[in-house]
C-alpha atoms as a PDB file:
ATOM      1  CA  UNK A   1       1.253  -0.659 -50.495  1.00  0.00           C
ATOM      2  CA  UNK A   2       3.806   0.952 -47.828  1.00  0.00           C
ATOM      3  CA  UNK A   3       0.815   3.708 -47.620  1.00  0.00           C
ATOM      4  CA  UNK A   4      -1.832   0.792 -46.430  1.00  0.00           C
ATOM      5  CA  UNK A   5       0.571  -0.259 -43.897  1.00  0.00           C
ATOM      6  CA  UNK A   6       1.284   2.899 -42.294  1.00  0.00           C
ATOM      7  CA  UNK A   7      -2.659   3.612 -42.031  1.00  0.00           C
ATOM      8  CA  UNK A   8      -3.392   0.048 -40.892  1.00  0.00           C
ATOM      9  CA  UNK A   9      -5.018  -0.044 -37.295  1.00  0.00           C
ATOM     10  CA  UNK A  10      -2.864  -1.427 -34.582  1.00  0.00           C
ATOM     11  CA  UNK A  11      -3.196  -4.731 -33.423  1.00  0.00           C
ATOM     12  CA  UNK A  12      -5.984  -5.465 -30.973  1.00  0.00           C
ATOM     13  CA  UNK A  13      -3.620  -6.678 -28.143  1.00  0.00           C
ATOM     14  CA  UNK A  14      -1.659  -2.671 -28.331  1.00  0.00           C
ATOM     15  CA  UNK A  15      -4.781  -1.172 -28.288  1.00  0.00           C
ATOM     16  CA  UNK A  16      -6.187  -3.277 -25.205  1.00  0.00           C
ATOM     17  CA  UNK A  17      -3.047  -2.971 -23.462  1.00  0.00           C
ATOM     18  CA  UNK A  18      -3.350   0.984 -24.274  1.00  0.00           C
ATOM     19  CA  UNK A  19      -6.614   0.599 -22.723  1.00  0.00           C
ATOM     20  CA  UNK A  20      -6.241  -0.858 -19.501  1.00  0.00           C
ATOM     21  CA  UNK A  21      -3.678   1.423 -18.891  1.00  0.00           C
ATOM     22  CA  UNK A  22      -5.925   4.409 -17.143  1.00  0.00           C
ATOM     23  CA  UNK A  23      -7.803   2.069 -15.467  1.00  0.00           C
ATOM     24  CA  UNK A  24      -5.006   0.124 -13.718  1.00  0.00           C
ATOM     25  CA  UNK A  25      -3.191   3.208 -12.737  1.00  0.00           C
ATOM     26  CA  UNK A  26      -6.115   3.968 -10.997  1.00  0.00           C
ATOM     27  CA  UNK A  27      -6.976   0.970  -9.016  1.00  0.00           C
ATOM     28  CA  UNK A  28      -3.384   1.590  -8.201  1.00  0.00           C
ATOM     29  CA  UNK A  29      -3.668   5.041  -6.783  1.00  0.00           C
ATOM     30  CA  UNK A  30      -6.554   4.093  -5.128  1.00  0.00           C
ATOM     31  CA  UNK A  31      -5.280   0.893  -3.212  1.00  0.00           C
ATOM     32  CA  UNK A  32      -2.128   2.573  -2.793  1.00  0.00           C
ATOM     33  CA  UNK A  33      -4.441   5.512  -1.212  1.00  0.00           C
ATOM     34  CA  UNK A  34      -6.455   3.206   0.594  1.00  0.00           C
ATOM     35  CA  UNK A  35      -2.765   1.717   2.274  1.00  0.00           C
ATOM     36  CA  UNK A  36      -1.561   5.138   3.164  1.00  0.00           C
ATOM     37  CA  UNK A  37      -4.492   6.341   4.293  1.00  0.00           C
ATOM     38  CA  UNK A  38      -4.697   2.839   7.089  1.00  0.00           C
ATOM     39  CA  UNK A  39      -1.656   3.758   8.417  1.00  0.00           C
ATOM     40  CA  UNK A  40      -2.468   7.687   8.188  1.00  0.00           C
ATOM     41  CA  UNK A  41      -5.325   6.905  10.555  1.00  0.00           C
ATOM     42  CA  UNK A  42      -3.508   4.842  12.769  1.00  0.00           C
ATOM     43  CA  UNK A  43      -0.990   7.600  12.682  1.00  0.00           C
ATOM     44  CA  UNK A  44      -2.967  10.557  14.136  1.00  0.00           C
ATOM     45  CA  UNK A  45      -5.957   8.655  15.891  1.00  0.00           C
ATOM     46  CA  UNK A  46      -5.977   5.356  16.944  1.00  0.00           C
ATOM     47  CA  UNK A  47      -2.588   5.222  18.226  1.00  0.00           C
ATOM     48  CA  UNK A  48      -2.840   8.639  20.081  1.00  0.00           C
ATOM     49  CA  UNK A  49      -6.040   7.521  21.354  1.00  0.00           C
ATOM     50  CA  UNK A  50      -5.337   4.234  22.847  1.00  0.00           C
ATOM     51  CA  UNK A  51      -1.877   6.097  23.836  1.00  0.00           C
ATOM     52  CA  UNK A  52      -4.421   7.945  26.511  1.00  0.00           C
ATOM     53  CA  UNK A  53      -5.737   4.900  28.164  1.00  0.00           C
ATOM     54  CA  UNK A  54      -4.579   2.094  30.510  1.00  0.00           C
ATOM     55  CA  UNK A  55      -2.353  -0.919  29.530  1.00  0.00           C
ATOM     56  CA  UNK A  56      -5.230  -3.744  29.807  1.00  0.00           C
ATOM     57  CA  UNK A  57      -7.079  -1.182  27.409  1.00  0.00           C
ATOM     58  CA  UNK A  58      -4.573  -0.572  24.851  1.00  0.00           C
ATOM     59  CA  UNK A  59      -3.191  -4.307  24.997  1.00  0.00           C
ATOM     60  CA  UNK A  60      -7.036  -5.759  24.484  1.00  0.00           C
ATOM     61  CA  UNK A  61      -7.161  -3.213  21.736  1.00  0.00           C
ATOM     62  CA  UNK A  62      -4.140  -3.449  19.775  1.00  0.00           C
ATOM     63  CA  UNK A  63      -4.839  -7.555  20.306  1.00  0.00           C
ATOM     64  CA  UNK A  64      -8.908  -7.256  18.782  1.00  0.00           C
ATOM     65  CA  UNK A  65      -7.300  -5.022  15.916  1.00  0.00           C
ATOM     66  CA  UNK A  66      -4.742  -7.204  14.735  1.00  0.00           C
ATOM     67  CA  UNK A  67      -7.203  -9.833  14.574  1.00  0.00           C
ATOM     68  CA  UNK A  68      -9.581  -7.689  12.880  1.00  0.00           C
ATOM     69  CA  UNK A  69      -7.720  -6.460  10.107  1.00  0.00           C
ATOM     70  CA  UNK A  70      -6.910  -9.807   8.516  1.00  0.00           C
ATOM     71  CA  UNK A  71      -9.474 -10.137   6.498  1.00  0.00           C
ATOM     72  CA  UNK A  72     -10.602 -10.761   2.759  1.00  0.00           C
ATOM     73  CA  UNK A  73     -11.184  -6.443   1.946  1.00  0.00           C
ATOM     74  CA  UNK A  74      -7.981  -5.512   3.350  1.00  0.00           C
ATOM     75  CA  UNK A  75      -5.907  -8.471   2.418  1.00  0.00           C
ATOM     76  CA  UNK A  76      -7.256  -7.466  -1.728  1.00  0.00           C
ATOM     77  CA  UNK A  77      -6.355  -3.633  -0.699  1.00  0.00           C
ATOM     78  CA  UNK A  78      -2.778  -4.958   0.533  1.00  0.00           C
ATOM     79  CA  UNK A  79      -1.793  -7.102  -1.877  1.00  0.00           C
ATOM     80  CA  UNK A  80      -3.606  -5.243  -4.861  1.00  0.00           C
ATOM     81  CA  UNK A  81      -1.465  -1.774  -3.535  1.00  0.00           C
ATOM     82  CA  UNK A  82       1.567  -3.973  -4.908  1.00  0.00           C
ATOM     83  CA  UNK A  83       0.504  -6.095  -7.613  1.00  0.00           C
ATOM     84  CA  UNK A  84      -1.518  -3.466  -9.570  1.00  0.00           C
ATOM     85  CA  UNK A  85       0.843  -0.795  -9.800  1.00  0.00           C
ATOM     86  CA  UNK A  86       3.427  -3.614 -11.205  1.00  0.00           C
ATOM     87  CA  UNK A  87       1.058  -4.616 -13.665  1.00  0.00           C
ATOM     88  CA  UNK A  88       1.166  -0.916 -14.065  1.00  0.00           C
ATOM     89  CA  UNK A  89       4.397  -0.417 -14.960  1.00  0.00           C
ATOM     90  CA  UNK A  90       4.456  -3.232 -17.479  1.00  0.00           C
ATOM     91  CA  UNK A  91       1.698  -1.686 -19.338  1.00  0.00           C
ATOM     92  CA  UNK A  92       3.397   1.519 -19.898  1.00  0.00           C
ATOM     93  CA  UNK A  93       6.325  -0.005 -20.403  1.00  0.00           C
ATOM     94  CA  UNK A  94       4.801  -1.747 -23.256  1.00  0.00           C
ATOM     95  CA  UNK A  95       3.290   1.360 -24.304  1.00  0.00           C
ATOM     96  CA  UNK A  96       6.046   3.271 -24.666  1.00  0.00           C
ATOM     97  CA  UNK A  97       5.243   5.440 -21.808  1.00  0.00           C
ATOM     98  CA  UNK A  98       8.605   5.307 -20.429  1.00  0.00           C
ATOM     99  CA  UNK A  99       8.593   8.420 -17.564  1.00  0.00           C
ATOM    100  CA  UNK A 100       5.189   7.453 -16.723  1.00  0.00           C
ATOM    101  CA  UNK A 101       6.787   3.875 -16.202  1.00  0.00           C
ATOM    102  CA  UNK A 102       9.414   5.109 -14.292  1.00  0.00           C
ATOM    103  CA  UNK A 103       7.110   7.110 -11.411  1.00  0.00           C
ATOM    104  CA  UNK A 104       5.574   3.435 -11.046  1.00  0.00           C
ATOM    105  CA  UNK A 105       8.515   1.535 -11.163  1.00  0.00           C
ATOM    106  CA  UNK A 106       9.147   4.059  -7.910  1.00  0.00           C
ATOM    107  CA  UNK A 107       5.786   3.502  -6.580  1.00  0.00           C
ATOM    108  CA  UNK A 108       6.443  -0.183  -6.389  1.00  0.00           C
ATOM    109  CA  UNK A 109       9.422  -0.101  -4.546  1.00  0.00           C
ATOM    110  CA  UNK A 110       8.272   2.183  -2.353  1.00  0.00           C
ATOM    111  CA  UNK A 111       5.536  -0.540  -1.134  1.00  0.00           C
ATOM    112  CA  UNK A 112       7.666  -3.071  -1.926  1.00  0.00           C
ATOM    113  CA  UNK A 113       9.790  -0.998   1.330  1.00  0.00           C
ATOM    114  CA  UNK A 114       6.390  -0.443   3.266  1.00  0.00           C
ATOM    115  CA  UNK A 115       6.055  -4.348   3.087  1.00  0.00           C
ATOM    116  CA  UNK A 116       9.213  -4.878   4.049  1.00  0.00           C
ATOM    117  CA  UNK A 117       8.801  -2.913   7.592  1.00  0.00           C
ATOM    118  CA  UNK A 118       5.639  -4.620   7.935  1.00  0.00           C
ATOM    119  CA  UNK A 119       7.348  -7.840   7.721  1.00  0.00           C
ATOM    120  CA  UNK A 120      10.359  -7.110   9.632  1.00  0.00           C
ATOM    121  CA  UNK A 121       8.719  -5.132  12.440  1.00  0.00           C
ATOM    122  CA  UNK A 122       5.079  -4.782  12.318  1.00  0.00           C
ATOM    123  CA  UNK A 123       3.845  -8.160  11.656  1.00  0.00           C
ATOM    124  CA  UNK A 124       6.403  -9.750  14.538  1.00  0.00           C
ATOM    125  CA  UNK A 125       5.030  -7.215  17.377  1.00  0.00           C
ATOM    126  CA  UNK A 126       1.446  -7.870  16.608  1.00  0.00           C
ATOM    127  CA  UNK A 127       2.221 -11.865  16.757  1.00  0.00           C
ATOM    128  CA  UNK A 128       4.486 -11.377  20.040  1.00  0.00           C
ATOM    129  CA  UNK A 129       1.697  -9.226  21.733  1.00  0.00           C
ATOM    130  CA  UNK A 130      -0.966 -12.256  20.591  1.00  0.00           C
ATOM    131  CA  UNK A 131       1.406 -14.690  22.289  1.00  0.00           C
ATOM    132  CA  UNK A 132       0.976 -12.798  25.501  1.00  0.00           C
ATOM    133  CA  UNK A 133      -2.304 -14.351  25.596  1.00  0.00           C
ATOM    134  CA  UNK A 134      -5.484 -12.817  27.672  1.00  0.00           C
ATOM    135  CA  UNK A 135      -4.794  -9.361  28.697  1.00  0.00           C
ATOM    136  CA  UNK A 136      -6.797 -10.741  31.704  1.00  0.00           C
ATOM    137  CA  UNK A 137      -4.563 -13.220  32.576  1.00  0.00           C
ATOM    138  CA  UNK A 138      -1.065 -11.491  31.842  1.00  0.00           C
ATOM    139  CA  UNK A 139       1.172 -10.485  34.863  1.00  0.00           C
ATOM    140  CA  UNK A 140       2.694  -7.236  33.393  1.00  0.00           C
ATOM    141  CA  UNK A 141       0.863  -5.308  30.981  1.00  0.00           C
ATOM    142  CA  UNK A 142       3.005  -2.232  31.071  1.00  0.00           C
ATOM    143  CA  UNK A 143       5.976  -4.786  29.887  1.00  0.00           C
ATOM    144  CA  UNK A 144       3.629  -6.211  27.504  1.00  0.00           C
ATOM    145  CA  UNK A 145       2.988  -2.931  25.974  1.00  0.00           C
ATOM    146  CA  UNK A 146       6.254  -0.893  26.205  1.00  0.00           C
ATOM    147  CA  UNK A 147       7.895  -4.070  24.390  1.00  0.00           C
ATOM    148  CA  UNK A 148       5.564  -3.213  21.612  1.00  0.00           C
ATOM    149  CA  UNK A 149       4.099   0.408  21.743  1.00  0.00           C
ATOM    150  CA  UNK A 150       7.035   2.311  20.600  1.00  0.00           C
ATOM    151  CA  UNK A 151       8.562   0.508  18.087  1.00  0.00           C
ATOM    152  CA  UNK A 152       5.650  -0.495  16.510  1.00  0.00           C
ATOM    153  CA  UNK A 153       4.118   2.914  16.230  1.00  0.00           C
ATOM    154  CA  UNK A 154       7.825   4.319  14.798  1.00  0.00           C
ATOM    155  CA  UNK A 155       7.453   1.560  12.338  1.00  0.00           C
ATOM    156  CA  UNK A 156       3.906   2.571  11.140  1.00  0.00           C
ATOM    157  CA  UNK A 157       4.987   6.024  10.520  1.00  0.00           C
ATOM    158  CA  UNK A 158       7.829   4.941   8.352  1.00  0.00           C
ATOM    159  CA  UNK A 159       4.830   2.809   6.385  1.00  0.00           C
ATOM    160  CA  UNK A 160       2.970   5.887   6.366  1.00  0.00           C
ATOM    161  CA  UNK A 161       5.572   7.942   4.727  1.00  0.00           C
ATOM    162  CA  UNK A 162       6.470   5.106   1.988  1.00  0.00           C
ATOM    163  CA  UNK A 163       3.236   4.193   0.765  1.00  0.00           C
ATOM    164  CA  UNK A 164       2.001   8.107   1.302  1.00  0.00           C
ATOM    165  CA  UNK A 165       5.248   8.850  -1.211  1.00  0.00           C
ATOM    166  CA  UNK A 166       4.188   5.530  -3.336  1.00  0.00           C
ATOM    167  CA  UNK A 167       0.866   7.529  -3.912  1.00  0.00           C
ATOM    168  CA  UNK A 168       2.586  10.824  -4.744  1.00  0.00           C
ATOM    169  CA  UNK A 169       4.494   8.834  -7.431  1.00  0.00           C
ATOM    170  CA  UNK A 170       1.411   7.099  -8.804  1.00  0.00           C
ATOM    171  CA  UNK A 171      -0.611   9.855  -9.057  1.00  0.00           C
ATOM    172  CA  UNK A 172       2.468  11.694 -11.542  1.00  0.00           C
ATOM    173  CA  UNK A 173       2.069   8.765 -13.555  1.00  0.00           C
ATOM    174  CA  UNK A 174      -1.174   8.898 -13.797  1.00  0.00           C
ATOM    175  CA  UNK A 175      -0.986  12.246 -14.999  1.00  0.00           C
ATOM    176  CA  UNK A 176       1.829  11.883 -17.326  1.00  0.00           C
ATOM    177  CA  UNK A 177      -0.518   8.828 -18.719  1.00  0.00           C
ATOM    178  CA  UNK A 178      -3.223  11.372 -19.300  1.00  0.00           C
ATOM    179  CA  UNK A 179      -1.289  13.352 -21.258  1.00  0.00           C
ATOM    180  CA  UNK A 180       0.156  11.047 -23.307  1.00  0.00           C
ATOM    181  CA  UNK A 181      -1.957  12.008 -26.625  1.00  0.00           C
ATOM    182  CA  UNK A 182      -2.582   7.868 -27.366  1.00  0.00           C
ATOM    183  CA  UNK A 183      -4.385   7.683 -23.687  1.00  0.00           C
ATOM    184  CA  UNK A 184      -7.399  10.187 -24.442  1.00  0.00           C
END
């Protein structure tokens, strides 16, 4: 009888949790990818770029692309780059995978800190330089800007580095998942 049990097949929840594994870890890479790859580009061309031109220019800009970017794609892409590679880490936690586990646990956190600057630093700029209303109508744009230009674009790169690290650590795990003998 104690041969039956050890040849029985596992349950269907271990084996669906086994799974989803692959797949999750990479949706997370990818959104994680996607997030690093944002701030990447804003980085080494968009800021540089509207860097170059006049205030009016760079304040109408930055204005049009805050409003831009809140929307349905990148609010799944911003909120999935957390919430997947949590879900993530529960599932090879689950499955045993501990060090595999561990590289997402670090992932997390690592957008978990990303989120964090956006919150503290990012997100309050963008709002301030709304509140300065039409570029058109606003007395100094060269105050406008340098209260926003420099910190903000320090802040990105520190959002660049953590999520662009958060993707190095998500991509081990996703190889250690792969060679976990259970995951083929």
């Amino acid at each position: 009888m104690s041969a039956a049990v050890t040849t029985a097949p596992r349950p269907a929840a271990a084996t669906t949790t086994s799974t989803a594994t692959g797949p999750v870890l990479a949706v997370a890479t990818a959104a994680t990818g996607l997030m690093s790859g944002l701030f990447f580009a804003f980085d080494v061309s968009v800021m540089p770029g509207l860097a170059a031109g006049d205030d009016r220019t760079y304040v109408t800009a930055m204005q049009h692309i805050n409003t831009a970017i809140t929307n349905p794609a990148f609010g799944a892409v911003f909120l999935g780059a957390l919430a997947v590679p949590a879900v993530g880490t529960w599932l090879l936690q689950r499955t045993g995978q501990r060090a595999a586990a561990l590289w997402t646990a670090v992932a997390t956190l690592l957008y978990v800190a990303a989120l964090i600057v956006t919150a503290a630093v990012n997100i309050p700029l963008n709002d301030q330089l709304a509140r300065a209303g039409d570029p058109a109508g606003i007395a100094d744009l060269a105050a406008v800007r340098a209260a926003f230009e420099s910190t903000w674009t320090t802040a990105n790169i520190a959002r660049t580095v953590l999520c662009t690290a958060a993707l190095v650590a998500l991509t081990r795990a996703l190889l250690l998942h792969r060679r976990t003998p259970a995951a083929r």
